[in-house]
Protein backbone atom coordinates (compact mmCIF):
# COMPACT_ATOMS: atom_id res chain seq x y z
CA UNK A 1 -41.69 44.63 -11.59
CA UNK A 2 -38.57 46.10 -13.25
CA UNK A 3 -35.34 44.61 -11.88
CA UNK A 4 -32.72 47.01 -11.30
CA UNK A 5 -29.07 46.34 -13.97
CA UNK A 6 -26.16 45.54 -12.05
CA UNK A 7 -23.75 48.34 -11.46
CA UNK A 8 -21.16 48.44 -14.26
CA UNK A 9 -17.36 48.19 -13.21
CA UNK A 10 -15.52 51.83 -13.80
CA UNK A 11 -13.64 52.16 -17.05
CA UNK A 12 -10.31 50.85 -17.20
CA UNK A 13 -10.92 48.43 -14.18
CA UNK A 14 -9.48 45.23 -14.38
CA UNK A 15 -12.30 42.40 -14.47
CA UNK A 16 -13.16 40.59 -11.40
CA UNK A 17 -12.14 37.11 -11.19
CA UNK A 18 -14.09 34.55 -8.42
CA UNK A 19 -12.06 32.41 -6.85
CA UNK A 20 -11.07 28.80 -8.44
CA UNK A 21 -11.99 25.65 -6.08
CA UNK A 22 -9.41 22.56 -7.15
CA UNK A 23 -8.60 19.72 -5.49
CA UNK A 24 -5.57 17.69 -5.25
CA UNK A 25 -4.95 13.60 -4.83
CA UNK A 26 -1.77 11.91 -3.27
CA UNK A 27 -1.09 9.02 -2.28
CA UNK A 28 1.89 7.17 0.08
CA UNK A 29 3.28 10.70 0.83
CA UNK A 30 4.39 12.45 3.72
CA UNK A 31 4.77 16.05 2.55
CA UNK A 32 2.24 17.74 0.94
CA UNK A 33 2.16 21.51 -0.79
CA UNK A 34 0.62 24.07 -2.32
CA UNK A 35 3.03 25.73 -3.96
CA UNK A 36 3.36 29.55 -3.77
CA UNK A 37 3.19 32.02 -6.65
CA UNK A 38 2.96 35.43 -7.46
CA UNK A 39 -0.26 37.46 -7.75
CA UNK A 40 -2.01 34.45 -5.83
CA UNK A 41 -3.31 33.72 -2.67
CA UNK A 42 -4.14 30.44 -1.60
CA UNK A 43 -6.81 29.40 0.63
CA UNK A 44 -6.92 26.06 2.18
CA UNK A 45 -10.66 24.60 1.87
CA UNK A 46 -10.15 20.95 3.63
CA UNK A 47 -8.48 17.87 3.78
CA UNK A 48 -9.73 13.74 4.26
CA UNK A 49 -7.42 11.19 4.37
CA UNK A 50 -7.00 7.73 4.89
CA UNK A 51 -3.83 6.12 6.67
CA UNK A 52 -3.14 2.69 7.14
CA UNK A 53 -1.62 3.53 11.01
CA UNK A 54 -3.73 4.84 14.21
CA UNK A 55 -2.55 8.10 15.51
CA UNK A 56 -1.75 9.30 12.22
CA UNK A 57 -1.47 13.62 12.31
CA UNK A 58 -0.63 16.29 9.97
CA UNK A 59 0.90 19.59 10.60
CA UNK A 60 0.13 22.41 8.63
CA UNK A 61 2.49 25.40 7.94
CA UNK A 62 1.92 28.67 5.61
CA UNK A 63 5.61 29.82 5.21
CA UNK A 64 8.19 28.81 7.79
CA UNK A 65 5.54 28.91 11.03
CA UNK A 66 3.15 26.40 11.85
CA UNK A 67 -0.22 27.29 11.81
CA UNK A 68 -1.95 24.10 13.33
CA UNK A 69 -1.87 20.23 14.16
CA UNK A 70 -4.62 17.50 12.95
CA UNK A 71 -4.89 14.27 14.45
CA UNK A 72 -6.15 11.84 12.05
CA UNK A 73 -8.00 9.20 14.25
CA UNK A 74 -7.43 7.96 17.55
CA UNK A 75 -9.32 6.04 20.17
CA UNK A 76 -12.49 6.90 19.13
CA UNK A 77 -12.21 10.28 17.44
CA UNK A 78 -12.12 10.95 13.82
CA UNK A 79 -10.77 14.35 13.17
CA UNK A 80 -10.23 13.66 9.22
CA UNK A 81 -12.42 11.77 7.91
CA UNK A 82 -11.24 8.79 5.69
CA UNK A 83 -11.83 9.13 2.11
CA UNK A 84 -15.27 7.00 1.26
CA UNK A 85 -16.87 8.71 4.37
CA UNK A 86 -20.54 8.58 4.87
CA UNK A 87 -21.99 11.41 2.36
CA UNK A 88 -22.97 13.79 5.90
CA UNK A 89 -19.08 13.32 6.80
CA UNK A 90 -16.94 17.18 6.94
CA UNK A 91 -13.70 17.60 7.35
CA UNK A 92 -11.83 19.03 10.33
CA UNK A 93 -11.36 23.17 8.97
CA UNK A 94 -15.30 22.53 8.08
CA UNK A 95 -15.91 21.78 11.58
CA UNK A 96 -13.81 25.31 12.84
CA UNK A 97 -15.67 26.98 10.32
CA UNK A 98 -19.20 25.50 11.95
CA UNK A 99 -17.63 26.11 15.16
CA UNK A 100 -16.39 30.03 14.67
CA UNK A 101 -18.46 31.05 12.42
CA UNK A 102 -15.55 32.24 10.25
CA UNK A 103 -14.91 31.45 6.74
CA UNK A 104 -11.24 31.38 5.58
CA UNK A 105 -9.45 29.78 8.53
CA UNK A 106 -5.93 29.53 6.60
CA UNK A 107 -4.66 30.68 3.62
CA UNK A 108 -1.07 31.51 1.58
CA UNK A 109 0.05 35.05 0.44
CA UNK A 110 1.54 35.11 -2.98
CA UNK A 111 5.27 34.58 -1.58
CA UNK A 112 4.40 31.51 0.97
CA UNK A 113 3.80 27.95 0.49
CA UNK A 114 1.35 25.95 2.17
CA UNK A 115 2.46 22.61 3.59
CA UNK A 116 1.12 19.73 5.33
CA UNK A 117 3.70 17.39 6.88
CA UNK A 118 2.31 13.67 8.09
CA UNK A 119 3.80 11.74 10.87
CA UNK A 120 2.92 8.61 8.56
CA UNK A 121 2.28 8.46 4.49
CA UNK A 122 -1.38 8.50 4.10
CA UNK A 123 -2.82 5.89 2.22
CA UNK A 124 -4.91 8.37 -0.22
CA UNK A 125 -5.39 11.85 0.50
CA UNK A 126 -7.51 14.89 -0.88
CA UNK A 127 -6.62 18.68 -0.16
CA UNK A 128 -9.04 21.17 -1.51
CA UNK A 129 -7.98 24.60 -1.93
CA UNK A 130 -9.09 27.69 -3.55
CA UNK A 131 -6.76 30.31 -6.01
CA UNK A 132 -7.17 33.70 -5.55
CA UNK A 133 -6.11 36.20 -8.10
CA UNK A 134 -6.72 39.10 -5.09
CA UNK A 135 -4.13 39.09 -2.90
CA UNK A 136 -4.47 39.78 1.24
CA UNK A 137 -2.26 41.13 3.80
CA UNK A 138 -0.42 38.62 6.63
CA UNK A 139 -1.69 40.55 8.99
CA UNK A 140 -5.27 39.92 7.84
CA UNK A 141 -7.05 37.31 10.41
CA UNK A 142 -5.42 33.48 10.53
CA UNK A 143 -2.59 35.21 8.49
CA UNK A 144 0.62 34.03 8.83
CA UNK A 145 1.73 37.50 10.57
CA UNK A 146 -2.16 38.02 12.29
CA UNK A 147 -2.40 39.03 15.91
CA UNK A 148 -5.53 36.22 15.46
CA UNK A 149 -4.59 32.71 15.25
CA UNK A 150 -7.08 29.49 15.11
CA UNK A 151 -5.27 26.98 17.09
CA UNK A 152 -5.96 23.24 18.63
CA UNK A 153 -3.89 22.18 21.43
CA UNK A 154 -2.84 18.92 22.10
CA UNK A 155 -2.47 17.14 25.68
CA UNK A 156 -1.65 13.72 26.51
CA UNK A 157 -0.99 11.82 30.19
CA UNK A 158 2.21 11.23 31.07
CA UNK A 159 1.16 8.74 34.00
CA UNK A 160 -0.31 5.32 33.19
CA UNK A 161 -3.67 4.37 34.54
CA UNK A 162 -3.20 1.95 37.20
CA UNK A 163 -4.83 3.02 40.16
CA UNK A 164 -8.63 5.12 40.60
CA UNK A 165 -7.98 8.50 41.02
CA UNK A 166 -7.44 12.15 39.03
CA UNK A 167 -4.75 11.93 36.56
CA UNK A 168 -3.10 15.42 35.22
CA UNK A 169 -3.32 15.99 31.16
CA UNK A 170 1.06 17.22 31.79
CA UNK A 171 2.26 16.31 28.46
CA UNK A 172 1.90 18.94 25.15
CA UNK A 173 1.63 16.96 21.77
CA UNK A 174 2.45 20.09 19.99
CA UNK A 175 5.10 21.26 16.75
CA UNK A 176 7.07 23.93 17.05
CA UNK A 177 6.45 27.47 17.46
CA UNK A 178 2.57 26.72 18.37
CA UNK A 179 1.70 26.57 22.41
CA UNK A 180 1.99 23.76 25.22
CA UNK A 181 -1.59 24.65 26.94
CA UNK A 182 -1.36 21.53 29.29
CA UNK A 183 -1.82 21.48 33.09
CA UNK A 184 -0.97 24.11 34.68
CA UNK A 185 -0.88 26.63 31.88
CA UNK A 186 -0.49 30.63 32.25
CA UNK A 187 -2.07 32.30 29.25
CA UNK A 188 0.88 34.97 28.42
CA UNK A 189 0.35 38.64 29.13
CA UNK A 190 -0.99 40.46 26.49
CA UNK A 191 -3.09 37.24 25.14
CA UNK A 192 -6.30 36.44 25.69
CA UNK A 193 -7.49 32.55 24.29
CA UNK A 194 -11.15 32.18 23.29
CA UNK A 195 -12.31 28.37 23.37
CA UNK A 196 -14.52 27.10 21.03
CA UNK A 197 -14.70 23.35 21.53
CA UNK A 198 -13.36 20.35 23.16
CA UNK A 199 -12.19 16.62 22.27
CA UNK A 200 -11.85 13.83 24.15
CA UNK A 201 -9.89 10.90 22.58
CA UNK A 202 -11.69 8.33 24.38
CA UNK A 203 -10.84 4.68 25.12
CA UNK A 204 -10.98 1.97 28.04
CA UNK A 205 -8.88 -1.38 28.88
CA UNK A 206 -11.34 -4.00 30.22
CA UNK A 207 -13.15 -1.64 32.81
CA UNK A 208 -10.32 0.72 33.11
CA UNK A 209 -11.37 3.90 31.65
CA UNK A 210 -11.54 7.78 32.09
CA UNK A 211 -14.81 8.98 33.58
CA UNK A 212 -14.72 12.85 34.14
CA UNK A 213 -12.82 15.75 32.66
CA UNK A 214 -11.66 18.81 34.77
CA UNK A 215 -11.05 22.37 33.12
CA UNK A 216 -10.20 25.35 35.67
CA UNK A 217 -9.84 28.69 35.38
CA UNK A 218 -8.19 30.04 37.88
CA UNK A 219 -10.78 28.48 40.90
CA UNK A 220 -13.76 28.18 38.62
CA UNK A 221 -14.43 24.66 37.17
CA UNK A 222 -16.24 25.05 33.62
CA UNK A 223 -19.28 24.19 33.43
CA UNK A 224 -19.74 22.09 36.75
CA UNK A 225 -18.42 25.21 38.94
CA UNK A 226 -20.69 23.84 42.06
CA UNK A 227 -20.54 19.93 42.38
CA UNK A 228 -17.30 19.74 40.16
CA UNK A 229 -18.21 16.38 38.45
CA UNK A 230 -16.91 17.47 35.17
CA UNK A 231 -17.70 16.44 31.71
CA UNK A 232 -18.69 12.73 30.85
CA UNK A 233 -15.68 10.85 28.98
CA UNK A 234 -16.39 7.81 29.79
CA UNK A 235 -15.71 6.01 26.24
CA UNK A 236 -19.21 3.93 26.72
CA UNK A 237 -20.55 7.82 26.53
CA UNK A 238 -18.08 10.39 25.59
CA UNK A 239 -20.02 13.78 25.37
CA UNK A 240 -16.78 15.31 24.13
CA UNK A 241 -16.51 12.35 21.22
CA UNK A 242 -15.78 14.02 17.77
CA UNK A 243 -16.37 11.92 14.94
CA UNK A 244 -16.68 14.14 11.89
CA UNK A 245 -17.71 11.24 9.78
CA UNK A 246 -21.26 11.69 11.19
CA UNK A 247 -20.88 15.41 12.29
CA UNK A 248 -20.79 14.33 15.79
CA UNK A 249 -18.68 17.01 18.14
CA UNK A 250 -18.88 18.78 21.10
CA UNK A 251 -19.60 23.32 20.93
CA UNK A 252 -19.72 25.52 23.52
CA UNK A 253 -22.64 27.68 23.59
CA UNK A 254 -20.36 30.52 23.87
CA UNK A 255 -16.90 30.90 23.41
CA UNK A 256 -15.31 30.83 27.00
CA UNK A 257 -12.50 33.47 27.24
CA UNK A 258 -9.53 32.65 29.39
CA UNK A 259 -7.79 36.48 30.06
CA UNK A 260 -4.27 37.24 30.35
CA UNK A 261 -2.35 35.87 33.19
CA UNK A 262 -5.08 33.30 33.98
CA UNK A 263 -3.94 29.79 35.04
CA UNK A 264 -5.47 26.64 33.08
CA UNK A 265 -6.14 23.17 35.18
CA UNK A 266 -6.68 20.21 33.09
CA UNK A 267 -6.99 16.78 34.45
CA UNK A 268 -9.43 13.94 34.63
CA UNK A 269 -11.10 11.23 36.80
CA UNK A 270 -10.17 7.67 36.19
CA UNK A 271 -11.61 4.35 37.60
CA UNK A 272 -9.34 0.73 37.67
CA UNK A 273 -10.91 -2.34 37.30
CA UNK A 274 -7.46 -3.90 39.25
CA UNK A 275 -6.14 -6.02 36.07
CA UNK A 276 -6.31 -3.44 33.32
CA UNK A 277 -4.02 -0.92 32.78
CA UNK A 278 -4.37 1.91 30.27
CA UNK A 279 -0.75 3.34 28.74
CA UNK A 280 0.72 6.66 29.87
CA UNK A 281 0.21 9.11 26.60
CA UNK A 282 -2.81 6.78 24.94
CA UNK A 283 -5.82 9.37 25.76
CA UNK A 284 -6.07 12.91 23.96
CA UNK A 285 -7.24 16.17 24.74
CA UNK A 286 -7.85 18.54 21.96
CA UNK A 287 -8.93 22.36 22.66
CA UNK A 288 -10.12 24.34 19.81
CA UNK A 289 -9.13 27.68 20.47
CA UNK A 290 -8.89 31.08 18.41
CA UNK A 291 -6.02 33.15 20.23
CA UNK A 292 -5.63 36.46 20.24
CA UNK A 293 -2.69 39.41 21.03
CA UNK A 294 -4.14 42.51 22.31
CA UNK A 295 -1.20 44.68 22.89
């Protein structure tokens, strides 16, 4: 069977040049960048990382605004894996991209740098990126100007765990310029957030441990809306564990849409063994969320 040519590009068209994969190493740093530069965009493929401190993060920025916050590893979540990771391992933008179904989650126009700042010098790191001679608009999705933004939110206890009871997730663990969704949370008018997944940093002192997580809309309780139990977190068997090292993490079937003006709960259960306390701040709550402006 004949096989039809390829269509020939119009004369005087400039050829068309794919898209170069590179990646780069560092080590004992704690700034990272792609550099901008004109007639380029730059795409941001993934990052691993190994740190020699727990509770290691890196924010990422394109230009002057952040764009998003990675916890490393802590308790028992791996978010980035270390480097030397089981072969099956994926990095954290790999998991949003299994998660959204989208494939360029954050990338550079010609005039803006990309920049990942640590909270403590990795041992080794490796960013992968990809150098595009096509340029795109700001405003294109996960852009730094884009009414659509992928964002994980970050919420912490402020209380310590010293008595069995509900304890309120009060406390943003956020950078600047990127939203507190903690307790108590009013999605802004004109905003609707679309949730995608959820970690639990999980972790227990003797018997002292979390057992259930709570997350409200308004007076509905996801997905336990009739005997409100919650989801598991106990740490023996955390269904919200995310350890990318084995591909191990938590998706919602659907993404669950919280609407303008709607009110977030978060809080959890927590049993004491009446020795064992567990610090204020030392679990972690991570919401993967794509948020959008309508107006």
């Amino acid at each position: 069977m004949a096989v039809a040519a390829a269509a020939a590009a119009p004369p005087g068209a400039p050829p068309t040049v794919p898209p170069t994969r590179l990646r780069r190493a560092y080590t004992n740093t704690t700034t990272l960048s792609v550099p901008s530069k004109i007639g380029e965009k730059h795409s941001l493929e993934d990052i691993i990382a190994t740190f020699g401190s727990p509770g290691a993060y890196v924010d990422i920025a394109v230009g002057p605004s952040n764009m998003l916050r990675l916890y490393a590893a802590k308790n028992d979540m791996y978010l980035i894996p270390p480097v030397g990771s089981a072969t099956d391992a994926i990095g954290p933008l790999e998991f949003i991209r299994r998660l959204t179904n989208r494939s360029e989650l954050l990338f550079a126009e010609e005039d803006e740098d990309i920049t990942l700042t640590f909270s403590s010098a990795p041992i080794i790191a490796y960013l992968d990126y990809f150098v595009d001679p096509s340029t795109k608009d700001k405003t294109a999705p996960f852009g730094s100007q884009s009414k659509e933004r992928l964002i994980i939110t970050w919420a912490t206890h402020s209380k310590a765990i010293n008595a069995t009871g509900n304890y309120s997730l009060d406390t943003a663990l956020m950078p600047t310029g990127l939203p507190a969704v903690v307790d108590g949370f009013v999605v802004p008018a004109n905003y609707q957030y679309s949730l995608y997944s959820i970690i639990f940093a999980s972790t227990k002192a003797g018997s002292t441990k979390p057992t259930y997580l709570h997350v409200w809309d308004e007076g509905t309780e996801l997905f336990t809306p009739f005997d409100h139990k919650g989801l598991l977190i106990d740490p023996d068997n955390n269904s919200l564990k995310c350890d990318l090292r084995y591909r191990y993490y938590f998706k919602l079937p659907e993404p669950y849409v919280f609407g303008p003006g709607h009110k977030i709960t978060l809080n959890f259960d927590a049993v004491f063994d009446g020795a064992n306390t567990i610090g204020a701040q030392t679990l972690l709550l991570g919401l993967v969320f794509i948020v959008t402006y309508l107006g």
